[in-house]
Protein backbone atom coordinates (compact mmCIF):
# COMPACT_ATOMS: atom_id res chain seq x y z
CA UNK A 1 0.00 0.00 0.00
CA UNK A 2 1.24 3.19 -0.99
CA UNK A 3 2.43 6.01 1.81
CA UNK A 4 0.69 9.39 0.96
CA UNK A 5 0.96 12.52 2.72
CA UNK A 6 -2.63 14.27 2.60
CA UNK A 7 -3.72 17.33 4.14
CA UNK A 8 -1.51 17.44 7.12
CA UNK A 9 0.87 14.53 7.03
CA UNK A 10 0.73 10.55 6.89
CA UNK A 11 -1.70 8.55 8.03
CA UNK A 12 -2.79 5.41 7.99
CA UNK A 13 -4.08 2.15 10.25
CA UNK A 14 -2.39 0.80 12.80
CA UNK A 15 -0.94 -2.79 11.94
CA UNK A 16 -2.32 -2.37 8.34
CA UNK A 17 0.04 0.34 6.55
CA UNK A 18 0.92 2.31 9.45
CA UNK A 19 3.83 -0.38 10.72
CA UNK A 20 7.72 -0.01 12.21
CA UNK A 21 8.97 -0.68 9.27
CA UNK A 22 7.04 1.96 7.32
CA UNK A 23 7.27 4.08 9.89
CA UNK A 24 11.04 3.86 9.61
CA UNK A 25 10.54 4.07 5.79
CA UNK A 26 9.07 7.86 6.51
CA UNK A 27 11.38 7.96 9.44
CA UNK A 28 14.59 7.86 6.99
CA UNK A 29 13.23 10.54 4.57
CA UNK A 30 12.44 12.94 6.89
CA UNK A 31 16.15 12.84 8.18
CA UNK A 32 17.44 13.26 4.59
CA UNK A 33 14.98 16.39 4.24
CA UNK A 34 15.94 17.88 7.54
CA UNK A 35 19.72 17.60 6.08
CA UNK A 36 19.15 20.09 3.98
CA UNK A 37 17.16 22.74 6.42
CA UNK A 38 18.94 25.41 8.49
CA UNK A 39 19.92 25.24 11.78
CA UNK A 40 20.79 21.09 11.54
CA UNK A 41 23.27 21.18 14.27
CA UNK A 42 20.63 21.56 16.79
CA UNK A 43 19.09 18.53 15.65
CA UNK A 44 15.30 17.88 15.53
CA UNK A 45 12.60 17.36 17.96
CA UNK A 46 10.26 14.23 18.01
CA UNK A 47 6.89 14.17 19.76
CA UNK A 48 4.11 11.78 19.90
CA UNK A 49 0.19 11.78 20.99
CA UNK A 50 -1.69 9.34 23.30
CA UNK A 51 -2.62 6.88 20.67
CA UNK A 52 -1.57 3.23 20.57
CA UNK A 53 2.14 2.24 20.31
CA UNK A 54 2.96 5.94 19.36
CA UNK A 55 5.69 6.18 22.12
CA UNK A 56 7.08 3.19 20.04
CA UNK A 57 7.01 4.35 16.60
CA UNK A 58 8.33 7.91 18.49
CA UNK A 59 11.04 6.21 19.45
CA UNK A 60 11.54 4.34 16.21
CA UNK A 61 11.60 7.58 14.72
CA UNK A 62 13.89 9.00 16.71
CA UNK A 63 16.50 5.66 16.52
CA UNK A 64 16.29 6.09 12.56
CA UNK A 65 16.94 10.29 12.70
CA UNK A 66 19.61 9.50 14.96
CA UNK A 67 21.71 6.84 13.15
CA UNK A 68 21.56 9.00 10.20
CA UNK A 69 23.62 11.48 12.06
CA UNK A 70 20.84 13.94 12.99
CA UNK A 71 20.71 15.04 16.99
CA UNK A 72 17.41 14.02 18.63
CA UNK A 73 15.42 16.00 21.44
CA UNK A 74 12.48 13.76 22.00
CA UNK A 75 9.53 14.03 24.39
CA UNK A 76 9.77 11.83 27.86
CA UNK A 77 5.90 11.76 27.40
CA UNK A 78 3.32 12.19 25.89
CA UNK A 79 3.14 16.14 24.31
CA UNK A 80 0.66 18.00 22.30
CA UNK A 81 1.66 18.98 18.48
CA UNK A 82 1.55 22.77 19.72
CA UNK A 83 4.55 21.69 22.44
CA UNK A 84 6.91 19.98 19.50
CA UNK A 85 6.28 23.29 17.36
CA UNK A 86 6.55 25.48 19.90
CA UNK A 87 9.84 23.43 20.83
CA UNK A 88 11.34 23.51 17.25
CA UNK A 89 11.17 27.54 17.68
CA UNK A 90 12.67 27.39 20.86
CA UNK A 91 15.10 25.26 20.60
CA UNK A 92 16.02 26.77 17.07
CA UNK A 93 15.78 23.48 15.99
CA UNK A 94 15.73 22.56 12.17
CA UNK A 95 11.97 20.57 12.37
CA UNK A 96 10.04 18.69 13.79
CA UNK A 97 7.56 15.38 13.55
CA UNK A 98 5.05 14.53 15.78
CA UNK A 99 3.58 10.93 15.98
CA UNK A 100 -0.34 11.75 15.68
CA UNK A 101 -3.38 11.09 14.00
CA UNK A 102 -4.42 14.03 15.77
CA UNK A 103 -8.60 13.80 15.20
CA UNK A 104 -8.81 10.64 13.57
CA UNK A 105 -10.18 7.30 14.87
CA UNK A 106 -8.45 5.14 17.21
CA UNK A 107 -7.26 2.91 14.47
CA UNK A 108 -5.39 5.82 12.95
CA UNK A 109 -1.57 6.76 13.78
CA UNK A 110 -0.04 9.38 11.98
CA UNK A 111 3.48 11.14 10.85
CA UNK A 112 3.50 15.00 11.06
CA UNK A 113 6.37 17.02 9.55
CA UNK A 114 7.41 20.56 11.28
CA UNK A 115 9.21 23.63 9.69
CA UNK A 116 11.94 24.85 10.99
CA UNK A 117 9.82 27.61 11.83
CA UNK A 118 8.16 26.46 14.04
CA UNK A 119 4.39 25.02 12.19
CA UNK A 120 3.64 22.71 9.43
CA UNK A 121 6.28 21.90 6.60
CA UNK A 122 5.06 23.92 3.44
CA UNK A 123 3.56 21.77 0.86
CA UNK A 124 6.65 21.96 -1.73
CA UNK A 125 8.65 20.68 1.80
CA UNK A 126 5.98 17.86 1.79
CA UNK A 127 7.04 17.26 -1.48
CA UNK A 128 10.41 17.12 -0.42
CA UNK A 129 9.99 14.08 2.18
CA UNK A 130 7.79 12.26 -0.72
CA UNK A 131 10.37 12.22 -3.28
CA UNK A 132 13.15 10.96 -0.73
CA UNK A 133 10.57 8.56 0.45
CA UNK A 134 10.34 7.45 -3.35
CA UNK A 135 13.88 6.17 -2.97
CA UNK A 136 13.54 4.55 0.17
CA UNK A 137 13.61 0.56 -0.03
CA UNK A 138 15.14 -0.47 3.63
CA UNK A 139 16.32 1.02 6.42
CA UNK A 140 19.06 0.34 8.22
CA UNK A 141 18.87 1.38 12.17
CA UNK A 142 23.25 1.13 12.70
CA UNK A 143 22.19 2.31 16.39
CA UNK A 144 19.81 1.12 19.13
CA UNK A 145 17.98 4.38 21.25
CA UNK A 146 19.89 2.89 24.34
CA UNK A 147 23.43 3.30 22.29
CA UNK A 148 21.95 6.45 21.07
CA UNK A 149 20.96 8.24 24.18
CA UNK A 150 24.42 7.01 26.00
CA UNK A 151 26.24 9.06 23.19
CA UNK A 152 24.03 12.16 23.54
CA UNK A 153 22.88 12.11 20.02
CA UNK A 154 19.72 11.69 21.48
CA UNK A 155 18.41 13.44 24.92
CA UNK A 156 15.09 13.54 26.71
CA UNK A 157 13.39 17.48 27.03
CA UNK A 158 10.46 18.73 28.79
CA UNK A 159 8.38 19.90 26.30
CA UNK A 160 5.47 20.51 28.17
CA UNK A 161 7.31 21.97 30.65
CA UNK A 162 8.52 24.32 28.48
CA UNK A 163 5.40 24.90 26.66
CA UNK A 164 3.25 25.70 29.90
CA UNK A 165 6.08 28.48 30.57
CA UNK A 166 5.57 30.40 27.22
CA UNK A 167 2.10 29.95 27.70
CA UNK A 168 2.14 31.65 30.96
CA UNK A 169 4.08 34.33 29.28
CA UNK A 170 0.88 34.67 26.63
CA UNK A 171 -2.13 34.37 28.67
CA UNK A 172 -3.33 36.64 31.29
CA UNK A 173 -3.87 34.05 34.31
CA UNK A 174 -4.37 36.21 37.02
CA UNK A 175 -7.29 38.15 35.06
CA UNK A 176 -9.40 34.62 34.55
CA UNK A 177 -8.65 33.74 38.24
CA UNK A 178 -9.28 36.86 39.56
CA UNK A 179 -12.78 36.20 37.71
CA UNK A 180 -13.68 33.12 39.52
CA UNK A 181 -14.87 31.57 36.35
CA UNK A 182 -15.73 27.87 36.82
CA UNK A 183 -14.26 26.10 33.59
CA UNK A 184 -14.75 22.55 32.07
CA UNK A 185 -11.69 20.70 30.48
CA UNK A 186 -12.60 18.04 28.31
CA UNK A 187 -8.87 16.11 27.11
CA UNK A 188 -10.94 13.55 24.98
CA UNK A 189 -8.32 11.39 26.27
CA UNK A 190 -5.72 13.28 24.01
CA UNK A 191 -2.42 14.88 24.19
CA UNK A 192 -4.36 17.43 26.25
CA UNK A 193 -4.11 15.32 29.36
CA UNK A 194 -2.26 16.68 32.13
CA UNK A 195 -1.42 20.11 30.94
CA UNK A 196 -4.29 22.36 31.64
CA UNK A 197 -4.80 21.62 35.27
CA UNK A 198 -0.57 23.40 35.47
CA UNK A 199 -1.95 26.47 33.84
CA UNK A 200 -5.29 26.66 35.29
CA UNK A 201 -5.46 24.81 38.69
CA UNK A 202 -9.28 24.18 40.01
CA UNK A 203 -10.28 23.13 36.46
CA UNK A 204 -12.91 20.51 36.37
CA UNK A 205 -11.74 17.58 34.32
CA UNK A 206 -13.25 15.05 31.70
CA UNK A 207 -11.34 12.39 29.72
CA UNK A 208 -8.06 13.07 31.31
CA UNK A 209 -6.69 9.99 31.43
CA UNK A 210 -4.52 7.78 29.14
CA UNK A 211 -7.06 5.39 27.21
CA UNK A 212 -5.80 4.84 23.36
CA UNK A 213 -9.50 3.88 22.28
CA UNK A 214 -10.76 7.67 22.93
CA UNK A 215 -13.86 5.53 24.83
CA UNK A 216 -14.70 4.82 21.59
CA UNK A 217 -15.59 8.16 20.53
CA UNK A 218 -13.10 10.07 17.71
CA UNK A 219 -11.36 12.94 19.26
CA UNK A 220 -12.44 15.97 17.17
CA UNK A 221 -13.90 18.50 19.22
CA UNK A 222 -17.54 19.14 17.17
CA UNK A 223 -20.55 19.25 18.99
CA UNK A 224 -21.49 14.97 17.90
CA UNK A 225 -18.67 14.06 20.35
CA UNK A 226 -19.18 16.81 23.22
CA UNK A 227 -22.31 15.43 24.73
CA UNK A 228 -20.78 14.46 27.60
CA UNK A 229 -19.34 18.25 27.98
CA UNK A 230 -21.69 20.47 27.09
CA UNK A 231 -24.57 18.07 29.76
CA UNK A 232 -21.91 18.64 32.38
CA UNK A 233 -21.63 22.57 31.97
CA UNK A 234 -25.20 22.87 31.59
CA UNK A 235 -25.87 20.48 34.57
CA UNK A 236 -23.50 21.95 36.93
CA UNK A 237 -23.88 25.52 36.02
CA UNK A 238 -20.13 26.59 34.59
CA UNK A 239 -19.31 29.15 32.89
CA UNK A 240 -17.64 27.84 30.24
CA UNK A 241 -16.50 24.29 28.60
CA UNK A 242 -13.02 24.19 26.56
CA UNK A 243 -12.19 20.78 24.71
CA UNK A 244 -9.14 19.75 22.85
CA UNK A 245 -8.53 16.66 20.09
CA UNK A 246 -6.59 14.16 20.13
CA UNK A 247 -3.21 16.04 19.67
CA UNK A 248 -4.66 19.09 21.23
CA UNK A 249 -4.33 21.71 18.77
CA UNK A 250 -7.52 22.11 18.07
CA UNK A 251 -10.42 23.49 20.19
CA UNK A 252 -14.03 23.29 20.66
CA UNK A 253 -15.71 25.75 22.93
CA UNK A 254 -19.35 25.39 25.19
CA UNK A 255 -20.86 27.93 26.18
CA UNK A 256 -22.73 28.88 29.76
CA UNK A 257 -25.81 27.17 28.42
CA UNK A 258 -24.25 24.24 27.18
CA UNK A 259 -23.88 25.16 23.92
CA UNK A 260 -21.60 24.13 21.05
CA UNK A 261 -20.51 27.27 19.93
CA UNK A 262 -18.87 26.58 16.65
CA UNK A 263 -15.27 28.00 15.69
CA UNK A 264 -16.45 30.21 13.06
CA UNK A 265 -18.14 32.31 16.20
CA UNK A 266 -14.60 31.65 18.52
CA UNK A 267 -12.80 33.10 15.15
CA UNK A 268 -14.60 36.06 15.19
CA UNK A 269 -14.87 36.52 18.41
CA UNK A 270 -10.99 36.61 19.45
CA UNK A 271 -10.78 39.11 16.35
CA UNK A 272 -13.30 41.21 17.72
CA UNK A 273 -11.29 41.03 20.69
CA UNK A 274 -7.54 41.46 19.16
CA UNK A 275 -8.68 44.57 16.96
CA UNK A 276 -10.92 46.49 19.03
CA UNK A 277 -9.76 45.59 22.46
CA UNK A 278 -6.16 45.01 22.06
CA UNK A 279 -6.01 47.86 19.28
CA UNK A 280 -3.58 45.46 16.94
CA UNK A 281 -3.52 45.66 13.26
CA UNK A 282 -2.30 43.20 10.42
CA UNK A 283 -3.75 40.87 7.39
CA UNK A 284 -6.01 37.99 8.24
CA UNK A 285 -6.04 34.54 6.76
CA UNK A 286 -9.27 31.50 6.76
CA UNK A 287 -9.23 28.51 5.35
CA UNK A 288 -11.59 28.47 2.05
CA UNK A 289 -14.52 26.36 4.39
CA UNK A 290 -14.81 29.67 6.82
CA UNK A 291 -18.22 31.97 7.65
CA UNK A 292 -17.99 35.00 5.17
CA UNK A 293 -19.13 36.59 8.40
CA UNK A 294 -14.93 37.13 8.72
CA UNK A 295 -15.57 38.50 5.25
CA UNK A 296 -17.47 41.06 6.80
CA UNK A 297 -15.19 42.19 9.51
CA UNK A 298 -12.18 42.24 7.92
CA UNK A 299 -14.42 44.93 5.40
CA UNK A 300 -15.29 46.60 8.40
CA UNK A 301 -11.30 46.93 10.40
CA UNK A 302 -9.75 47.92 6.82
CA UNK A 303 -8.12 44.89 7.31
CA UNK A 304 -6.70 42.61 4.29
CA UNK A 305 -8.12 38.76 4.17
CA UNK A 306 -6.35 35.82 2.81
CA UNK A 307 -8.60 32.94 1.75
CA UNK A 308 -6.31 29.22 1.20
CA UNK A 309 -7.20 25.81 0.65
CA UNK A 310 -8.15 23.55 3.57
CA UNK A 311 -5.26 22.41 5.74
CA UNK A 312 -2.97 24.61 8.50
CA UNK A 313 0.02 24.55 6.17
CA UNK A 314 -1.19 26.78 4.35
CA UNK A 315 -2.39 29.19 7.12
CA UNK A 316 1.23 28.66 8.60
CA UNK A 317 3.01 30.05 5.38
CA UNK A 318 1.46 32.96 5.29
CA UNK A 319 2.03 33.10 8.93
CA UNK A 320 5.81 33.30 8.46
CA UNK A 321 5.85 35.58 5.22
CA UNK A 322 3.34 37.82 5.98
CA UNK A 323 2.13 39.83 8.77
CA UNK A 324 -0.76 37.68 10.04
CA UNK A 325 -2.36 38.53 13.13
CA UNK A 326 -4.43 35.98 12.82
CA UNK A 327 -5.00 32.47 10.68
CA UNK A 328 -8.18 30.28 11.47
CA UNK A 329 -9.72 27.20 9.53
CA UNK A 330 -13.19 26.21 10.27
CA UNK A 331 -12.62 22.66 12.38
CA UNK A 332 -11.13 24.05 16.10
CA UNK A 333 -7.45 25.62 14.89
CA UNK A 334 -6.39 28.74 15.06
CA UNK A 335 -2.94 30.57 15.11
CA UNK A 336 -2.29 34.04 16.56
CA UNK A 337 0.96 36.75 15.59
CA UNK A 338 3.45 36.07 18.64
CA UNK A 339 2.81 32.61 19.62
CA UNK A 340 3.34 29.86 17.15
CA UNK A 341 2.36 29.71 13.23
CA UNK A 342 0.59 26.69 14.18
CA UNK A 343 -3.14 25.77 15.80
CA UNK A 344 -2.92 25.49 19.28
CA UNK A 345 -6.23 24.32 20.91
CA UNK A 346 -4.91 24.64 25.01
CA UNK A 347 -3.44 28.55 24.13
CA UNK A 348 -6.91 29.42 22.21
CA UNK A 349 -9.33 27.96 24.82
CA UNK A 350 -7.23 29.75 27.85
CA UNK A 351 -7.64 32.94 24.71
CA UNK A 352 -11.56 32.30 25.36
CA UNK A 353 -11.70 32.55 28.97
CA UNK A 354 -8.98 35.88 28.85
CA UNK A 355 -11.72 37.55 26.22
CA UNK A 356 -14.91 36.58 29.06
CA UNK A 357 -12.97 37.32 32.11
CA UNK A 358 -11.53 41.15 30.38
CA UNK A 359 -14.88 41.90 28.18
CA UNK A 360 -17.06 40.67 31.68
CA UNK A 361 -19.04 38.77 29.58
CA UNK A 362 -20.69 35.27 29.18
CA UNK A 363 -20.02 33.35 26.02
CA UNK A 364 -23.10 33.66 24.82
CA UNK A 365 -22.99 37.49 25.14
CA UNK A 366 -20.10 37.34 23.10
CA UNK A 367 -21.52 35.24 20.42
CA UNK A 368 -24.68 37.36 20.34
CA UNK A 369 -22.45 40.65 19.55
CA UNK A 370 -21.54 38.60 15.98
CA UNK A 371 -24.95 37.85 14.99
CA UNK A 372 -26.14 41.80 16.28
CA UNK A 373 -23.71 43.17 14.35
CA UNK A 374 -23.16 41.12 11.28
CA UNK A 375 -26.58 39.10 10.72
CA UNK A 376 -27.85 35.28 12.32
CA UNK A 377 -25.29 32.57 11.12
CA UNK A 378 -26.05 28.74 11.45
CA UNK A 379 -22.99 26.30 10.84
CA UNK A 380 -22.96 22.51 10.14
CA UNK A 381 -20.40 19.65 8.89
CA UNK A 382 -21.46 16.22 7.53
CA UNK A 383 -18.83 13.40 7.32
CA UNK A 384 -19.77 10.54 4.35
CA UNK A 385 -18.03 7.46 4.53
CA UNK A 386 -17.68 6.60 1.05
CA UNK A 387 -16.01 4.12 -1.46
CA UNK A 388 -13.99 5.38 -4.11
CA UNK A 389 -16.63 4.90 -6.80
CA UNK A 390 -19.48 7.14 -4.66
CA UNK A 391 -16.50 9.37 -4.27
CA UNK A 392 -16.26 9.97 -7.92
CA UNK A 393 -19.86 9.86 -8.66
CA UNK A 394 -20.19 12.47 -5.76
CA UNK A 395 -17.12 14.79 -7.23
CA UNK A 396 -18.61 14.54 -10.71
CA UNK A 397 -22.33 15.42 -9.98
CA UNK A 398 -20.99 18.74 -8.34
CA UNK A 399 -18.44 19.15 -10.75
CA UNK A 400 -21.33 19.80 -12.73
CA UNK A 401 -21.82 22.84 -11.56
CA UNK A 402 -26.12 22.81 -10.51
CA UNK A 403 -27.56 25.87 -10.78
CA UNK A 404 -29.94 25.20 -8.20
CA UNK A 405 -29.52 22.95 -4.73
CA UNK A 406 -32.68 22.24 -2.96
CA UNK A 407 -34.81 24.95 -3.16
CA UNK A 408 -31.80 27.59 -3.59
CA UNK A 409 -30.69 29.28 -6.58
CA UNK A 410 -26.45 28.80 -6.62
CA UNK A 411 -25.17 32.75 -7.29
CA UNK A 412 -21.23 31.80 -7.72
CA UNK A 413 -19.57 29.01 -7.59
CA UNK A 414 -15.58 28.74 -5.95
CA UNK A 415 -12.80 25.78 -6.48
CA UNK A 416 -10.49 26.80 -4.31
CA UNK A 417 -10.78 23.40 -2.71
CA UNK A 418 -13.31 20.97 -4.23
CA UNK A 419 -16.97 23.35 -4.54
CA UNK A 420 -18.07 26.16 -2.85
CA UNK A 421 -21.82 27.03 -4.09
CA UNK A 422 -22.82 30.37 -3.10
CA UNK A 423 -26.63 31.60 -2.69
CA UNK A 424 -27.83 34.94 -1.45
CA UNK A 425 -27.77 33.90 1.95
CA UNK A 426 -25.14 31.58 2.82
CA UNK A 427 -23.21 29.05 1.16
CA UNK A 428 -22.38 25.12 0.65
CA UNK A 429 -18.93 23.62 0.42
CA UNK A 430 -18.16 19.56 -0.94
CA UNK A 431 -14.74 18.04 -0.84
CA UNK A 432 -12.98 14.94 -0.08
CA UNK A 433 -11.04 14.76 3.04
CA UNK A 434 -7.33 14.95 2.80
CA UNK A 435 -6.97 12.65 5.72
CA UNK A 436 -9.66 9.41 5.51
CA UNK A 437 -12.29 8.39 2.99
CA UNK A 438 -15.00 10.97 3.70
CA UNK A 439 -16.86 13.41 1.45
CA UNK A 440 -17.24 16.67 3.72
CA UNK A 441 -20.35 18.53 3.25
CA UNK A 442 -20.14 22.25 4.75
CA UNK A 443 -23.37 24.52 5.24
CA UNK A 444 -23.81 28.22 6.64
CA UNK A 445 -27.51 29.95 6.03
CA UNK A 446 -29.37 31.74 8.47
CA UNK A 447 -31.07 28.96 10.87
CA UNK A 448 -30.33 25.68 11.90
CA UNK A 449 -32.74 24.36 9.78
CA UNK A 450 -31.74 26.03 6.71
CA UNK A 451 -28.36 24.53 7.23
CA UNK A 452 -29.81 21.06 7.86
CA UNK A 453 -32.01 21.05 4.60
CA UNK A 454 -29.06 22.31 2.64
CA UNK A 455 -26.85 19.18 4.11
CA UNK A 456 -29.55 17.09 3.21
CA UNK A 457 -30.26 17.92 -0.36
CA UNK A 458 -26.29 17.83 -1.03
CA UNK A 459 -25.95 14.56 0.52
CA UNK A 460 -29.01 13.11 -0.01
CA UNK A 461 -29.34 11.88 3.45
CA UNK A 462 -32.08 12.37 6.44
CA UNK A 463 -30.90 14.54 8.78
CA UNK A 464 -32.57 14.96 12.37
């Protein structure tokens, strides 16, 4: 089976095409990629998630970057992907990979390539590793991590450590004490675990505990796997509920209600906050599946916009050639000017509870402000399982171009990445996943059951 990178790195199943020896495979031309990138001499730091065996094929990883010459700092534990970027920057490191499948299901292990920078590798960097990995037929480990680790080549660091430091740095902590807010923290058993409860002692805690099956559920932080989170805040009156996925850079966000407030709102929200309340300035960048409410705001601040193709990488370029204050996509990540040119779900949800705690405000006064000021917006995202000949059947009736879906008349029609359909109030997105075999189906209109008829004519499925 062939090794692909898709939207943001290699995955595959566990025991099926995601194996050691594949692993290796990757392992080996990565290290001949990060031979060529500055800053070599100080090596390359190696991560991994709470998944199954990822410590191992960490480990694996490191043994092969090592043997090849390359200096290893690799996690004692188990880190977020935010902690290995944020350590690559740091540590002035020449890249990074983090073992992770980050949202996937449980049967899913990934391999995520860093920039030296400090985010995801750029596409043509991708490109790089795949044409290296082209020429791969064996590896050879010449080292074990013991014989490794006695010659220094490879070290343990504290990356989480490090990372709760900076973020201390970042986030005002003593303003969302000082507010006695009463927070949920949902890990989803991810790379989350452990590291929110150092920043923000008296947290309430779900999922925080090391259990490679994710209780079954896939950790993505949408509202069809919060249940659990947004009963408890609603239940035991808190003011807000923060979850993570299963690498933790992305976020989900309940409100005092228990509410799923979807990340187009948190997007526009922390601009609100950045522009008018922090008085900064600078272009803004969305992935192509974002509200055109951010459209609207950017129009409003003066402020330019950047639309890209689905996928943080590239967000992150832009991030490190341009003057981005802030890059969002649509499904929980977010990166802000200062911190990292990455998502980072544990530095945006403590972001959330700075905005409340400064603006003295409940979430849902917050998210009421958006729709006040720039019109009612209803979001929704359906994931089809499909094979690969309802994939192209699917690809080819939109590709078609319809001038009408449902009972709406299609105004304009974008291909930025797969179709965007446009109407006169709202819009409909179809593309294939760059990470499983799904069609996505995206819908903004005015209600939630505008969006929900829209999903349902596109897919032709029943949705309740």
């Amino acid at each position: 089976m062939a090794i692909e990178f898709g939207t943001d790195g290699w995955r595959g199943i566990i025991a099926d095409d995601f194996t050691f020896e594949n692993v290796a495979k990757v392992a080996l031309a990565a290290a001949r990629f990060f031979k060529r990138q500055p800053n070599l001499r100080n090596g390359v730091v190696v991560g991994y998630d709470a998944r199954f065996l990822s410590k191992e094929f960490a480990e694996t990883t490191a043994q092969v970057l090592g043997s090849a010459g390359i200096r290893v700092c690799l996690a004692p534990g188990i880190v977020s992907t935010p902690m290995v970027s944020l350590g690559v920057k740091k540590l002035k490191a020449a890249g990074g990979v983090v073992i992770t499948a980050s949202h996937n299901p449980a049967k899913y292990n990934g391999f995520k390539v860093k920039g030296y920078f400090g985010g995801p590798a750029y596409p043509e960097m991708i490109a790089d590793v795949e044409r290296e990995l082209a020429k791969v037929k064996s590896v050879r480990r010449k080292l074990s991590l013991e014989e490794l680790l006695d010659r220094k080549i490879v070290r343990y660091d504290d990356l989480a450590s490090l990372y709760i430091e900076d973020i201390k740095g970042k986030i005002d902590i003593d303003l969302i004490r000082s507010a006695g807010f009463r927070i949920v923290f949902d890990a989803m058993h991810g790379a989350g675990q452990g590291v929110m409860q150092r920043i923000l002692p008296g947290l309430t805690l779900l999922h925080n505990d090391f259990n490679p099956s994710f209780g079954g559920v896939n950790p993505e932080p949408i509202a069809n796997y919060l249940t659990e989170l947004t009963n408890t805040v609603r239940e035991g009156t808190y003011d807000l509920g923060i979850a993570t996925d299963g690498d933790a850079d992305r976020l989900g966000a309940v409100d005092e209600k228990g509410e799923f407030i979807d990340f187009h709102r948190v997007f526009g929200i922390i601009l609100k906050y950045l522009v008018e309340v922090k008085g900064l300035r600078g272009e803004v960048a969305k992935s192509f599946s974002v509200s055109d409410m951010i459209d609207k705001m950017c129009a409003k601040y003066g402020l330019a916009l950047h639309t890209t193709p689905v996928g943080f990488k590239y967000l992150c370029r832009l991030m490190t050639e341009r003057d981005i204050l802030i890059a969002s996509e649509e499904s929980g990540g977010l990166g802000i000017r200062g911190h990292i040119p990455e998502r980072d779900g544990i530095f945006v949800g403590l972001l959330m509870a700075e905005i409340m705690a400064a603006r003295k405000k409940k979430l849902s006064e917050l998210t009421q402000e958006l729709f006040d000021e720039y019109g009612q917006r209803s979001y929704d995202r359906i994931d089809a399982h499909v094979t690969p000949k309802e994939k192209q059947a699917i690809i080819k009736r939109f590709s078609g171009r319809p001038k009408t879906i449902g009972s709406l008349v299609v105004r304009d029609v974008q291909t930025i990445d797969g179709f965007k359909f446009l109407f006169d109030e709202g819009w409909l997105l179809v593309r294939a996943s760059g990470t499983e075999p799904l069609i996505r189906f995206y819908a903004e209109a005015r209600t939630p059951d505008e969006v929900k008829a829209l999903l349902a004519d596109a897919s032709g499925r029943t949705l309740v």
